[in-house]
PDB file of N, CA and C in Angstrom:
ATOM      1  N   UNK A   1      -8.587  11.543  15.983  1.00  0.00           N
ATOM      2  CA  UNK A   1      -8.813  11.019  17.326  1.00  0.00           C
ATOM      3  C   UNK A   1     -10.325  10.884  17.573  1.00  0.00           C
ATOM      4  N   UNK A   2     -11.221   9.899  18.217  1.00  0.00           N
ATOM      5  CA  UNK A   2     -11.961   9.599  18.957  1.00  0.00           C
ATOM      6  C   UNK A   2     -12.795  10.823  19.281  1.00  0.00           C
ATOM      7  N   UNK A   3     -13.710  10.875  19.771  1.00  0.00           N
ATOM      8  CA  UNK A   3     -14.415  11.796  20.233  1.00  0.00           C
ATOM      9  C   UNK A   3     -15.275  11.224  21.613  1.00  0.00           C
ATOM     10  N   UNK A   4     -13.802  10.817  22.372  1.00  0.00           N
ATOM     11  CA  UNK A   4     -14.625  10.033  23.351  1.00  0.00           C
ATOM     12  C   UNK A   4     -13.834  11.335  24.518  1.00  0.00           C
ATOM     13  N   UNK A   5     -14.423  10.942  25.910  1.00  0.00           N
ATOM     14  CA  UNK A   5     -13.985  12.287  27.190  1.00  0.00           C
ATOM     15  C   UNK A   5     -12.909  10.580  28.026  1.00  0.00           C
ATOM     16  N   UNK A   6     -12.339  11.561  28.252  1.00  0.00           N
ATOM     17  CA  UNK A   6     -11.817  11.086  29.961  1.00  0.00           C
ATOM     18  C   UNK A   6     -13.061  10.133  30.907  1.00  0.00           C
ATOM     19  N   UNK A   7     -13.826  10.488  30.743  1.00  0.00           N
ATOM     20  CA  UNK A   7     -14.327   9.989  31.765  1.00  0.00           C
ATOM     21  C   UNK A   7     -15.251   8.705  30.994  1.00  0.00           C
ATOM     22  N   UNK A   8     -15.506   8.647  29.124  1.00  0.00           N
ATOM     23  CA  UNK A   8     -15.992   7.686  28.700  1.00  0.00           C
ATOM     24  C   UNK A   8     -14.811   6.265  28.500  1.00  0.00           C
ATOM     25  N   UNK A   9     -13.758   7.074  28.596  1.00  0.00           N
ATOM     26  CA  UNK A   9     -12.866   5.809  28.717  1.00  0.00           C
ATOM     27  C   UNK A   9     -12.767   5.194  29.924  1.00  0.00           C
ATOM     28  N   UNK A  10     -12.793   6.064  31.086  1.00  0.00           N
ATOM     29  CA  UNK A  10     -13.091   5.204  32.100  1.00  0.00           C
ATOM     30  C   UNK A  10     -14.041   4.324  32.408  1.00  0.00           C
ATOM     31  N   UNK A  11     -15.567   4.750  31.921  1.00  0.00           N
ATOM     32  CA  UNK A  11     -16.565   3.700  32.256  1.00  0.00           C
ATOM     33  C   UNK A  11     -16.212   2.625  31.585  1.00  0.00           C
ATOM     34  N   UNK A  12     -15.827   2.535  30.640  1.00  0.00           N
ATOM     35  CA  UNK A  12     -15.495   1.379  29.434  1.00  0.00           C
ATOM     36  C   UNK A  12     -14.317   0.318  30.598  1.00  0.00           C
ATOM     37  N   UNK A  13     -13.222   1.201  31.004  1.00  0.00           N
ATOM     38  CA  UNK A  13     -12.490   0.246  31.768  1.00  0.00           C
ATOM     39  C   UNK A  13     -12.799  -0.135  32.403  1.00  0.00           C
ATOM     40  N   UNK A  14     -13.681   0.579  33.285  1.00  0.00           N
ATOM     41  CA  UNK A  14     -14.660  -0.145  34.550  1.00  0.00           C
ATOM     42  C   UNK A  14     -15.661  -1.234  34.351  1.00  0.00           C
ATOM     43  N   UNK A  15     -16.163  -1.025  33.115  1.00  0.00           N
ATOM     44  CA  UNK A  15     -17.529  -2.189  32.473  1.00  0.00           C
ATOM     45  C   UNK A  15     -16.238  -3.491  31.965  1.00  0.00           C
ATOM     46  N   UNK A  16     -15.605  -2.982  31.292  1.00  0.00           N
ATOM     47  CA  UNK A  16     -14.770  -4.589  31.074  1.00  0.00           C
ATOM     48  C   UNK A  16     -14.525  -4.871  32.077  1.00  0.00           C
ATOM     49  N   UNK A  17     -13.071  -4.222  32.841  1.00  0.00           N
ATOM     50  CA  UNK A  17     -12.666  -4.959  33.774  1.00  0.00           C
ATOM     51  C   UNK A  17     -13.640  -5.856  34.673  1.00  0.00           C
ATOM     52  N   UNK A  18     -14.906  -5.232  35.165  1.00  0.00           N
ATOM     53  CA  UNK A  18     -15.931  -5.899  35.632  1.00  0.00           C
ATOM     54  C   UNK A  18     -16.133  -7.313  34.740  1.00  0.00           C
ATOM     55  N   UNK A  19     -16.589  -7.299  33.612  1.00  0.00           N
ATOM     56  CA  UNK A  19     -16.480  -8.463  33.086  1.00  0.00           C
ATOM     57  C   UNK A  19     -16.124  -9.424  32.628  1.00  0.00           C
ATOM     58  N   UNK A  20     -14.530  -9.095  33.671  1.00  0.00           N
ATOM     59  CA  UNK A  20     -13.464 -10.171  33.196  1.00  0.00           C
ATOM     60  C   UNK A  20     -12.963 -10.389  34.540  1.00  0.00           C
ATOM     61  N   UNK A  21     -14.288 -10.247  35.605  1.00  0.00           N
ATOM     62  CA  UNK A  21     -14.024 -10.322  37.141  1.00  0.00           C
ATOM     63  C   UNK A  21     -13.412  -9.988  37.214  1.00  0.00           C
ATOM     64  N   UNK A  22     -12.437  -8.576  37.465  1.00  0.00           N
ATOM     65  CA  UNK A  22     -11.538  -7.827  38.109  1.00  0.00           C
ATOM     66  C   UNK A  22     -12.850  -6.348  38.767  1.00  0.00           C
ATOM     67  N   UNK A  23     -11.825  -5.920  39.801  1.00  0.00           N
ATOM     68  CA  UNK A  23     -12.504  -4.355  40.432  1.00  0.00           C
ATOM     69  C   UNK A  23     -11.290  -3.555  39.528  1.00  0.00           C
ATOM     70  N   UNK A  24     -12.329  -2.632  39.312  1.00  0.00           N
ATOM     71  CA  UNK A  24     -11.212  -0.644  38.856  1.00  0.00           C
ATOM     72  C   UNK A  24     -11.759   0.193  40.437  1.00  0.00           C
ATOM     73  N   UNK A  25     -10.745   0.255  41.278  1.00  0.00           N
ATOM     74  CA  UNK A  25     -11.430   0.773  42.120  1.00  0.00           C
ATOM     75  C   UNK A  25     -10.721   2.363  42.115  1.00  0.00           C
ATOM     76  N   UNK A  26     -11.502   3.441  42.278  1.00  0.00           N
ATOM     77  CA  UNK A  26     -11.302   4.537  42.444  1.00  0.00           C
ATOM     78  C   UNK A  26      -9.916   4.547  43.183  1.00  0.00           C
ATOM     79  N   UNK A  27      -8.810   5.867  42.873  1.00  0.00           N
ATOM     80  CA  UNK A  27      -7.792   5.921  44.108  1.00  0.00           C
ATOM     81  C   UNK A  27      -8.010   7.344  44.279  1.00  0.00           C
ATOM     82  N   UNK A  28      -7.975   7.482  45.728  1.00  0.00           N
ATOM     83  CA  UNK A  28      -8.127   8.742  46.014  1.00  0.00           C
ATOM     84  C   UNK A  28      -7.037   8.199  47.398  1.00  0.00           C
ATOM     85  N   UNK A  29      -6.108   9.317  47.107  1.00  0.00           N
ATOM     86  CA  UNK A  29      -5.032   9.395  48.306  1.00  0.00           C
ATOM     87  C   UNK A  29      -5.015  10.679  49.077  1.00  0.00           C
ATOM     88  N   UNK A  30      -5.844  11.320  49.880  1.00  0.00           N
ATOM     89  CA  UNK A  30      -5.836  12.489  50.508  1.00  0.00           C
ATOM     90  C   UNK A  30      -4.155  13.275  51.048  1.00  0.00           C
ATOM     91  N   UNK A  31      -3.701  14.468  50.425  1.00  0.00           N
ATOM     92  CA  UNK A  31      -2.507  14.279  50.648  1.00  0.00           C
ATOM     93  C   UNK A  31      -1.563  14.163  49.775  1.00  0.00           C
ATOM     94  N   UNK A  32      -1.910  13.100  48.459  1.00  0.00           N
ATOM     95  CA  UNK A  32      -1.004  12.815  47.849  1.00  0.00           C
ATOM     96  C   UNK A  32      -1.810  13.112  46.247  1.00  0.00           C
ATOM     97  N   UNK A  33      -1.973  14.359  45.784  1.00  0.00           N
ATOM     98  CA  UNK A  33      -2.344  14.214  44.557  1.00  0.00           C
ATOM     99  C   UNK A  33      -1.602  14.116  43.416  1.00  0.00           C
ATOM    100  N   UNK A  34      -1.971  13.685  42.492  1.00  0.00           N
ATOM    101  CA  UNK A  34      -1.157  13.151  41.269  1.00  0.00           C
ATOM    102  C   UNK A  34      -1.395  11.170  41.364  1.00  0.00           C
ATOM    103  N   UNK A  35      -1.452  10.700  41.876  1.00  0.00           N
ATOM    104  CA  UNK A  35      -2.192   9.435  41.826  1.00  0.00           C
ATOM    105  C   UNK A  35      -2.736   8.656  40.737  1.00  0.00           C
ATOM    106  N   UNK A  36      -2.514   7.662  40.487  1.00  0.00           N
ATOM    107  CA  UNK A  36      -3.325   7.157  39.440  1.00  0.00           C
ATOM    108  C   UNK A  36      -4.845   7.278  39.351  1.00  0.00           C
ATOM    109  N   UNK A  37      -5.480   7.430  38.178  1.00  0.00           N
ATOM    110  CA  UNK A  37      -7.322   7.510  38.656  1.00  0.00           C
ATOM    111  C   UNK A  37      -7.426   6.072  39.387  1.00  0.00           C
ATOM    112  N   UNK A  38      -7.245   4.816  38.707  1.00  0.00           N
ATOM    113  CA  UNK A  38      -7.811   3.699  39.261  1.00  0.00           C
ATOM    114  C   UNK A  38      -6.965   2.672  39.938  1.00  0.00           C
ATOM    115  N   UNK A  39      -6.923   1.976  40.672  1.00  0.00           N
ATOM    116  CA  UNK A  39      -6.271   0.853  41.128  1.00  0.00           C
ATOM    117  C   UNK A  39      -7.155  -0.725  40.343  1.00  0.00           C
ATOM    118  N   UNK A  40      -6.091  -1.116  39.125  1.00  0.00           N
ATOM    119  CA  UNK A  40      -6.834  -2.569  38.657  1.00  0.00           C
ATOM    120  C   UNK A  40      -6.278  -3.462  39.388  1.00  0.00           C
ATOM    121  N   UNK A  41      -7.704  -4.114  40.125  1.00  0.00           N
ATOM    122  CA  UNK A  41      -7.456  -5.407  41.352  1.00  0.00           C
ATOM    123  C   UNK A  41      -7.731  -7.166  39.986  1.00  0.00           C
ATOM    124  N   UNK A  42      -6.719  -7.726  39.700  1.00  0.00           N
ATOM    125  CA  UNK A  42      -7.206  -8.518  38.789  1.00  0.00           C
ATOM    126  C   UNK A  42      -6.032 -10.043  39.055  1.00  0.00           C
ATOM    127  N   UNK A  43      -6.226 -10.981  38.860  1.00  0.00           N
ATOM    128  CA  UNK A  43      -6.142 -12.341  39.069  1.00  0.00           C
ATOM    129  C   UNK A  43      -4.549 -12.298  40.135  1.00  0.00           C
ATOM    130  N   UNK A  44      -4.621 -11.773  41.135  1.00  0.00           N
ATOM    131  CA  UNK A  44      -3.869 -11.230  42.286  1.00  0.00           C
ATOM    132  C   UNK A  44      -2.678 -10.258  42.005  1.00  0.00           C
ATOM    133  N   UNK A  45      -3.182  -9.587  41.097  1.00  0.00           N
ATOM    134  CA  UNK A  45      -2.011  -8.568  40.708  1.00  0.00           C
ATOM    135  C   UNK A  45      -3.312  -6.977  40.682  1.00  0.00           C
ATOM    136  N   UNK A  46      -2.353  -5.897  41.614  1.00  0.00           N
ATOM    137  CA  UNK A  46      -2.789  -4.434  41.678  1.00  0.00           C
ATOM    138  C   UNK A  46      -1.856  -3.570  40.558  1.00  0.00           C
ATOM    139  N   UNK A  47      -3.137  -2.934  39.572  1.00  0.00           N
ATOM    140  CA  UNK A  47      -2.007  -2.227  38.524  1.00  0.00           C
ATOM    141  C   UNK A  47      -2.810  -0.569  38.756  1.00  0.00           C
ATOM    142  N   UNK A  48      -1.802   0.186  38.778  1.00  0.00           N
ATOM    143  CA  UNK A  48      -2.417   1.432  38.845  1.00  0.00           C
ATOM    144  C   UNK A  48      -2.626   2.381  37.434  1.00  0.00           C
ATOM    145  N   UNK A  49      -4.180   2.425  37.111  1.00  0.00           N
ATOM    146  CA  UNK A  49      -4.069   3.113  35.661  1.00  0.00           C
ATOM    147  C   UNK A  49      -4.487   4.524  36.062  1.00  0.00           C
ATOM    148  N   UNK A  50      -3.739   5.573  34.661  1.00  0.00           N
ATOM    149  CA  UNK A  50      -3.531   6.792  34.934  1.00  0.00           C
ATOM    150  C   UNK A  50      -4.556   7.134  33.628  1.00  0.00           C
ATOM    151  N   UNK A  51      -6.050   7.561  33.741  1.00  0.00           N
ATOM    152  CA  UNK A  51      -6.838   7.896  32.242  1.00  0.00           C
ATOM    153  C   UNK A  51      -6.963   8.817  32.096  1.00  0.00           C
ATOM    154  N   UNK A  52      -6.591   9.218  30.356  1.00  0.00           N
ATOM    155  CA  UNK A  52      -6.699  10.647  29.866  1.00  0.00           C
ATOM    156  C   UNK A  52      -7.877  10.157  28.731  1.00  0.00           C
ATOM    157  N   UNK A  53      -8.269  11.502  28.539  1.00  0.00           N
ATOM    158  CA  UNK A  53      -8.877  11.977  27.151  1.00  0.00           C
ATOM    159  C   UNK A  53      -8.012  11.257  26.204  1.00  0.00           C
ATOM    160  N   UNK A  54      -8.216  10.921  24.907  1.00  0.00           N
ATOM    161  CA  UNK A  54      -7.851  10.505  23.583  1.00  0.00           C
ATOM    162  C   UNK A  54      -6.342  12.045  23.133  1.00  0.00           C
ATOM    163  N   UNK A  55      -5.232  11.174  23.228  1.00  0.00           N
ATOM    164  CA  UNK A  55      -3.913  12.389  23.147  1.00  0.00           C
ATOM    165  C   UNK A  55      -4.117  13.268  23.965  1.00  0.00           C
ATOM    166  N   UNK A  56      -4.434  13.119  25.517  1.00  0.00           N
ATOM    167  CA  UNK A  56      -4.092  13.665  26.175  1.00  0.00           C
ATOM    168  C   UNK A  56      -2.400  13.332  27.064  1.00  0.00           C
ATOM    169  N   UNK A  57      -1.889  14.446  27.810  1.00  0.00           N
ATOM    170  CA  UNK A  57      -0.569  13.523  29.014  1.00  0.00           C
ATOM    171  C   UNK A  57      -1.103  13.523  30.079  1.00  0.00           C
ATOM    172  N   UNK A  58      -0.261  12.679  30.654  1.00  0.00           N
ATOM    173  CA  UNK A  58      -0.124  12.905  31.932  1.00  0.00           C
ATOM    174  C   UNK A  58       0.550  14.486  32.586  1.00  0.00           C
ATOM    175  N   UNK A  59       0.237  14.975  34.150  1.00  0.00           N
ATOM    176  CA  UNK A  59       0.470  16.539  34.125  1.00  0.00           C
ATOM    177  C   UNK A  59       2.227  15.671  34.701  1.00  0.00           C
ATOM    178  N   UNK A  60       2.852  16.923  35.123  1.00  0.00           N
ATOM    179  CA  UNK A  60       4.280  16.783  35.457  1.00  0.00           C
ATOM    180  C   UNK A  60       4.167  16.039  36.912  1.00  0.00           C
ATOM    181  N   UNK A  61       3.123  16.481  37.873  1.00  0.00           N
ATOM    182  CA  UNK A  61       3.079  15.818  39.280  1.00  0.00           C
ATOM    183  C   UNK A  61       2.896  14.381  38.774  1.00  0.00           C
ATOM    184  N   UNK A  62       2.012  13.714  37.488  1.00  0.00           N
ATOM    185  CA  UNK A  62       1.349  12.481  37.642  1.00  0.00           C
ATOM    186  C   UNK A  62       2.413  11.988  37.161  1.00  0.00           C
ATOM    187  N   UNK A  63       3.258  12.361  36.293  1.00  0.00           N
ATOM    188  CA  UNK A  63       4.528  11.940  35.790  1.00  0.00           C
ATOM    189  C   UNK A  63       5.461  11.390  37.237  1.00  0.00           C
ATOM    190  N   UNK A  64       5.352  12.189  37.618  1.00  0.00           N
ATOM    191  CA  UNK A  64       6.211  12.322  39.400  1.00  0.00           C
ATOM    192  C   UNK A  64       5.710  10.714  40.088  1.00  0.00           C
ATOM    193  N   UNK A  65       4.734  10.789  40.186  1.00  0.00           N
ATOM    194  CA  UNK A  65       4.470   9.877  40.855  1.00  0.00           C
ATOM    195  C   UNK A  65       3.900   8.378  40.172  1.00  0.00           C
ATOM    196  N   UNK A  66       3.716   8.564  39.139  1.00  0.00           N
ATOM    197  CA  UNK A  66       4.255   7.666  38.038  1.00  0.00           C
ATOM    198  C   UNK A  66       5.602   6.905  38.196  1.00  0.00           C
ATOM    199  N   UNK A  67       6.332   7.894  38.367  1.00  0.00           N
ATOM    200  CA  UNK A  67       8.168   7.487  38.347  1.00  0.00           C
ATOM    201  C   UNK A  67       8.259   6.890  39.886  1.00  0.00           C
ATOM    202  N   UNK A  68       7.605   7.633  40.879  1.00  0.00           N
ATOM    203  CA  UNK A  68       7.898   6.981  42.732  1.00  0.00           C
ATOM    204  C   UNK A  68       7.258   5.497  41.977  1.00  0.00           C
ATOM    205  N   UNK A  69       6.317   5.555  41.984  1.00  0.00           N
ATOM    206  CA  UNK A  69       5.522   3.881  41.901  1.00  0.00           C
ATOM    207  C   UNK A  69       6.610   3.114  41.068  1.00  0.00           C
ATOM    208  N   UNK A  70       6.942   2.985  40.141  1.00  0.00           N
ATOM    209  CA  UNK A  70       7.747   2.573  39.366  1.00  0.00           C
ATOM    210  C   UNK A  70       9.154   2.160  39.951  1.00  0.00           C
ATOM    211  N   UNK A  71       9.311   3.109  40.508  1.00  0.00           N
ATOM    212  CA  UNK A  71      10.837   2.818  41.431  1.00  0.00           C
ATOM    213  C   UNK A  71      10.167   1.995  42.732  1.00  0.00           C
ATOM    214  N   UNK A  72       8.905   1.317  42.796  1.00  0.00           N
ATOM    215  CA  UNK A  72       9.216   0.767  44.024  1.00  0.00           C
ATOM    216  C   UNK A  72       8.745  -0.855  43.229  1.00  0.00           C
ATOM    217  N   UNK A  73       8.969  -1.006  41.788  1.00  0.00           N
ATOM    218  CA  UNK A  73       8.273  -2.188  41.076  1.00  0.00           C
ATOM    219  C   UNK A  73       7.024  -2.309  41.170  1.00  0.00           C
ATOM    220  N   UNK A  74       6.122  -0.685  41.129  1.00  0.00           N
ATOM    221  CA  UNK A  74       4.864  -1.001  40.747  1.00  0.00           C
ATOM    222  C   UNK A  74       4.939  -0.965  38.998  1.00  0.00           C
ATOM    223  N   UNK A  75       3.552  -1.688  38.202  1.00  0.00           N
ATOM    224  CA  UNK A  75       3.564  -1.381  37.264  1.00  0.00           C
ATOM    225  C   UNK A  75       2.395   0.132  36.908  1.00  0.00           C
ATOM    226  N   UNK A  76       2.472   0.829  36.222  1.00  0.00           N
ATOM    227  CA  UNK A  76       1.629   1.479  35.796  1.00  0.00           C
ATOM    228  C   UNK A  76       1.353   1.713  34.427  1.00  0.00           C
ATOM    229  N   UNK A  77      -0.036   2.404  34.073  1.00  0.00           N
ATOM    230  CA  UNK A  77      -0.678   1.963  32.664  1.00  0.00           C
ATOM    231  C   UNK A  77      -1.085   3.732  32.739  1.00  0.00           C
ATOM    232  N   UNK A  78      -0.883   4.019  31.564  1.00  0.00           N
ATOM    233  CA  UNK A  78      -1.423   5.319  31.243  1.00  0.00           C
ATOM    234  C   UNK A  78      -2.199   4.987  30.018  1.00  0.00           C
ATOM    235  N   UNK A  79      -3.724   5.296  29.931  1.00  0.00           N
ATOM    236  CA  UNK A  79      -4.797   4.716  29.100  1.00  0.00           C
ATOM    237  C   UNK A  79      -5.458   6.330  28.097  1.00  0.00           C
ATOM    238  N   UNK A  80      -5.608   6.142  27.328  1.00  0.00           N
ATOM    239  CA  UNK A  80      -6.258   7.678  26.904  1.00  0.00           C
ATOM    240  C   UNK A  80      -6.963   7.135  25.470  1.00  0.00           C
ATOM    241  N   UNK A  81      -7.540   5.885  25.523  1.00  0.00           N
ATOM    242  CA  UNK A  81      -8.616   5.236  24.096  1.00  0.00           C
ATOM    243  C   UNK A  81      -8.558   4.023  24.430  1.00  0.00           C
ATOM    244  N   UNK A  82     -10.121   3.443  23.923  1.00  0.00           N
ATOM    245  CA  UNK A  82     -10.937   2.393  24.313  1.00  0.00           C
ATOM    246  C   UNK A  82     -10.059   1.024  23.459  1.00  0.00           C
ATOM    247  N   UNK A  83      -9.042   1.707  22.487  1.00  0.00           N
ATOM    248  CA  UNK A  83      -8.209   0.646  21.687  1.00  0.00           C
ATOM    249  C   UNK A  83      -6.992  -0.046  23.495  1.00  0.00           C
ATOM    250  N   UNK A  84      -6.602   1.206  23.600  1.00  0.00           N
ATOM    251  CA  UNK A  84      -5.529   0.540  24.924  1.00  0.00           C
ATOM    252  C   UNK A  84      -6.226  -0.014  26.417  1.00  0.00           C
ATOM    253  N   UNK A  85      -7.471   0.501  26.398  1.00  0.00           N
ATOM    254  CA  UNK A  85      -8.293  -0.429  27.367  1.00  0.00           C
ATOM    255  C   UNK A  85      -8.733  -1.969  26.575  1.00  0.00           C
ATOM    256  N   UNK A  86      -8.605  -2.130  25.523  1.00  0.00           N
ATOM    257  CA  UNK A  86      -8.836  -3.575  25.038  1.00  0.00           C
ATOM    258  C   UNK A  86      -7.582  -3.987  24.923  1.00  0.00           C
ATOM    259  N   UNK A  87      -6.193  -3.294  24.584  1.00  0.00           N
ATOM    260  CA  UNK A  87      -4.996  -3.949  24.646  1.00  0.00           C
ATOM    261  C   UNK A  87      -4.619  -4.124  25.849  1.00  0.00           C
ATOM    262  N   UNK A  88      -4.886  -3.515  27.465  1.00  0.00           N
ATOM    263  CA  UNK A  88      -5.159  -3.490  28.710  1.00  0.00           C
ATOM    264  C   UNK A  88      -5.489  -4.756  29.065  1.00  0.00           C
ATOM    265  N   UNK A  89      -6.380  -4.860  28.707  1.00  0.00           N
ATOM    266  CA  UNK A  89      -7.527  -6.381  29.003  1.00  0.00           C
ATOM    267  C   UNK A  89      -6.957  -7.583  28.267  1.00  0.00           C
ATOM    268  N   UNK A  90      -6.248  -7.856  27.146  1.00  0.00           N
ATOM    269  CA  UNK A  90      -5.669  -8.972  26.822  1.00  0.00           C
ATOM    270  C   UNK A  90      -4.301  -9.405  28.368  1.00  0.00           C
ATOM    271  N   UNK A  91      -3.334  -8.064  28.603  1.00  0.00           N
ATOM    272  CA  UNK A  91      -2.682  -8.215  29.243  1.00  0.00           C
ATOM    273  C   UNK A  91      -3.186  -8.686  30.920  1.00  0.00           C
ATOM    274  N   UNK A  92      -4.310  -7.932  31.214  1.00  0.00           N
ATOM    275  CA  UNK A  92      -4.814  -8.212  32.588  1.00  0.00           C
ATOM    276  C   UNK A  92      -5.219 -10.064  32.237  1.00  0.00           C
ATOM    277  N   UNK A  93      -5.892 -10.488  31.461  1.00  0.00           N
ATOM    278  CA  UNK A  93      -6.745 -12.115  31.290  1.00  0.00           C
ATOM    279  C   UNK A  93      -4.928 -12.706  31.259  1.00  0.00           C
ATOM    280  N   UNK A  94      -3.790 -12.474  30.955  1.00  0.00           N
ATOM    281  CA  UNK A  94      -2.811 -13.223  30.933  1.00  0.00           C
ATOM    282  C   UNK A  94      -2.103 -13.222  32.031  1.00  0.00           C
ATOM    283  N   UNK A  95      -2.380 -12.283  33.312  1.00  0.00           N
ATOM    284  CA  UNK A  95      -1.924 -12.466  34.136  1.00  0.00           C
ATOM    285  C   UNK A  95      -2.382 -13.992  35.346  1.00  0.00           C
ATOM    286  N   UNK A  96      -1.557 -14.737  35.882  1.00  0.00           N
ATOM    287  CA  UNK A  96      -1.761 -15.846  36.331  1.00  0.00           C
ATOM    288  C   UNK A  96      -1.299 -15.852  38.473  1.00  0.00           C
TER     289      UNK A  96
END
């Protein structure tokens, strides 16, 4: 595995997505923790990504609310290497 952190995969999602004109905007839900880290705002579609460390999980709450979003036809992305933030980004440029 990588020897990258949690938080270097995020800048990476944040620097692409930026350069493929989309926002990663922070989610912070006061109240409701377990949340995805980011909300991707990209060619009128909101996807909520969940970033770990390289083989990291998700905890059992993020799982939880993973599954609410899902049951209401959100999509969500659980990211943990700079390979699935570039397989991320093919899927975000194909959205229309």
């Amino acid at each position: 595995m990588p020897h990258y952190s949690e938080k270097d995969i995020e800048s990476y999602l944040r620097e692409k997505i930026k350069e493929i004109g989309g926002k990663a905007y922070k989610w912070v839900s006061p109240g409701n923790a377990g949340v995805p880290d980011r909300l991707i705002c990209i060619n009128g579609t909101i996807i909520p990504v969940e970033l770990k460390a390289p083989g990291k999980k998700p905890t059992e709450l993020q799982l939880k609310k993973h599954a609410e979003l899902r049951k209401l036809g959100i999509e969500v992305r659980v990211i943990d290497t700079k390979k699935k933030v570039d397989e991320f980004l093919k899927h975000c440029e194909g959205l229309q």
